[in-house]
Protein backbone atom coordinates (compact mmCIF):
# COMPACT_ATOMS: atom_id res chain seq x y z
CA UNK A 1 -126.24 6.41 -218.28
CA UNK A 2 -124.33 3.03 -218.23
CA UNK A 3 -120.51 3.62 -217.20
CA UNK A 4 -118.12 3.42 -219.83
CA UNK A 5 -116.20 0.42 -217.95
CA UNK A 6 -119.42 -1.77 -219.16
CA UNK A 7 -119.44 -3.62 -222.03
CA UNK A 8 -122.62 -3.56 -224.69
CA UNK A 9 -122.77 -7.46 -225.64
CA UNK A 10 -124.45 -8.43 -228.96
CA UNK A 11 -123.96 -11.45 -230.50
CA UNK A 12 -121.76 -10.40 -232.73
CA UNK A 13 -118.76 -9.80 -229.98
CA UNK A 14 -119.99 -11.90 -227.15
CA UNK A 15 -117.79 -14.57 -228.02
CA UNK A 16 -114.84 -12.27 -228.41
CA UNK A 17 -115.51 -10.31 -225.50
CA UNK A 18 -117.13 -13.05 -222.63
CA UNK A 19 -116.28 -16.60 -223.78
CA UNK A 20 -112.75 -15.59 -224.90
CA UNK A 21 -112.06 -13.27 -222.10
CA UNK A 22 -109.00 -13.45 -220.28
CA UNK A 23 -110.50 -11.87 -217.38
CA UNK A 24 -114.18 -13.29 -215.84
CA UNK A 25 -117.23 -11.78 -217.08
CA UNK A 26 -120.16 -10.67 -214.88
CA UNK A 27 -123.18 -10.88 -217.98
CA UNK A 28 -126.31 -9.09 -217.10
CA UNK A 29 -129.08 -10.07 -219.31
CA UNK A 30 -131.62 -6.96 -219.48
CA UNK A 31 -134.06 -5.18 -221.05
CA UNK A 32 -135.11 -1.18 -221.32
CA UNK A 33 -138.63 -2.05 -220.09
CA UNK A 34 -137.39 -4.25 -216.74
CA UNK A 35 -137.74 -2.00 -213.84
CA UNK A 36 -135.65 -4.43 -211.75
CA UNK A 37 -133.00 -4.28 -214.15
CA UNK A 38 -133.14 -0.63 -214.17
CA UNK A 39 -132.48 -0.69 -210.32
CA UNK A 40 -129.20 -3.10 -210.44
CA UNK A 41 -127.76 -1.12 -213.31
CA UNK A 42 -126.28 1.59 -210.87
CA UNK A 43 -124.64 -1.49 -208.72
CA UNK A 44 -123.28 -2.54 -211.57
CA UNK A 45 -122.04 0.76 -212.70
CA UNK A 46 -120.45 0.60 -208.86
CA UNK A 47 -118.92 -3.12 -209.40
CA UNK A 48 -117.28 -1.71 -213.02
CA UNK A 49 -115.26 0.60 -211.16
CA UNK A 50 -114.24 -1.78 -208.31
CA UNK A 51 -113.44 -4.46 -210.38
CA UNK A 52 -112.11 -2.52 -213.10
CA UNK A 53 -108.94 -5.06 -214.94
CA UNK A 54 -110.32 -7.77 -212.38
CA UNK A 55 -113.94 -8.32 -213.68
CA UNK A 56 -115.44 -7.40 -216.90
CA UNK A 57 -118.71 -6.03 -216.49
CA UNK A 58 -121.13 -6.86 -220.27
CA UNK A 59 -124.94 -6.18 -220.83
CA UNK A 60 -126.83 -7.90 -223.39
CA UNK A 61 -130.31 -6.40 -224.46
CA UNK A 62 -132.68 -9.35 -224.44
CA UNK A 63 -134.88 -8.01 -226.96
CA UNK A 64 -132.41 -7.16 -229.61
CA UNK A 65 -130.29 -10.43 -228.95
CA UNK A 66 -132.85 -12.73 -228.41
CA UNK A 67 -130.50 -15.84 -229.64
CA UNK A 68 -127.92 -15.08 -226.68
CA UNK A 69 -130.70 -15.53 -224.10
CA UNK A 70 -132.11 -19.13 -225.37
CA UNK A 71 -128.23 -20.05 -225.53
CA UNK A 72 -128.25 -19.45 -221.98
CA UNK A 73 -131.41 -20.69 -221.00
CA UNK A 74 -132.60 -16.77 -219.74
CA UNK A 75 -136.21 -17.55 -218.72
CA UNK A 76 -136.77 -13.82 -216.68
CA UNK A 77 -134.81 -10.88 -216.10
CA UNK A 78 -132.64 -9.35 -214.75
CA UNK A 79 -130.08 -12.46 -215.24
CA UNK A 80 -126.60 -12.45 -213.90
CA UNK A 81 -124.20 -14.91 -214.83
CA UNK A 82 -120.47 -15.50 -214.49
CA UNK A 83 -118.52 -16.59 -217.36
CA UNK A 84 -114.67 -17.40 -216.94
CA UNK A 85 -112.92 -19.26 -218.98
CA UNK A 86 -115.82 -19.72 -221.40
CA UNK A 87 -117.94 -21.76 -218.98
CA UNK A 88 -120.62 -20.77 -216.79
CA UNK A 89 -118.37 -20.32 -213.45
CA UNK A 90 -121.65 -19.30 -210.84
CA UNK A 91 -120.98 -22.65 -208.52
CA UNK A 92 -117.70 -21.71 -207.98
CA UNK A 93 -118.40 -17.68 -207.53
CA UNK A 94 -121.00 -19.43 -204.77
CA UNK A 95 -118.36 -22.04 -203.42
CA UNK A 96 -115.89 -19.05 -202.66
CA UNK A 97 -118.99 -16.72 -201.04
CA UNK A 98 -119.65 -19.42 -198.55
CA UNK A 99 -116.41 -20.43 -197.64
């Protein structure tokens, strides 16, 4: 069971809820059938709770949004990306990890 600190992404609210976000927004692209997206869901879960008012923490189901992964070029799964501000924000997440 996915914590109640994630957020269920469709592409109805995903513009509301990660592009318009005042906060970042860790997006894990998934699907029920992915094994390896099966095993990061607890981390995630984990990261919800840590992060919680810092991060938010948004799932979108690959097979019933299908349109949200070609926007973002989603090619294999699990998929993690960063969104803050409304832009893809990954080389800067990396910049600060290797600082």
């Amino acid at each position: 069971m996915a914590s109640p600190l994630i957020t269920t992404l469709t592409q109805d609210n995903f513009e509301t809820e990660a592009l318009k976000s005042s906060t970042p927004v860790l997006v894990d692209f998934w699907a029920e059938w992915c094994g390896p997206c099966k095993m990061i869901a607890p981390v995630l879960d984990e990261l919800a709770g840590e992060y919680q008012g810092k991060v938010k923490i948004g799932k979108v189901n690959i097979d019933e949004h299908q349109g949200l992964a070609a926007q973002f070029g989603v090619r294999a799964i699990p998929t993690l990306l960063v969104i803050k501000n409304g832009q893809r924000d990954l080389k800067a997440s990396l910049d600060r990890a290797t600082a």
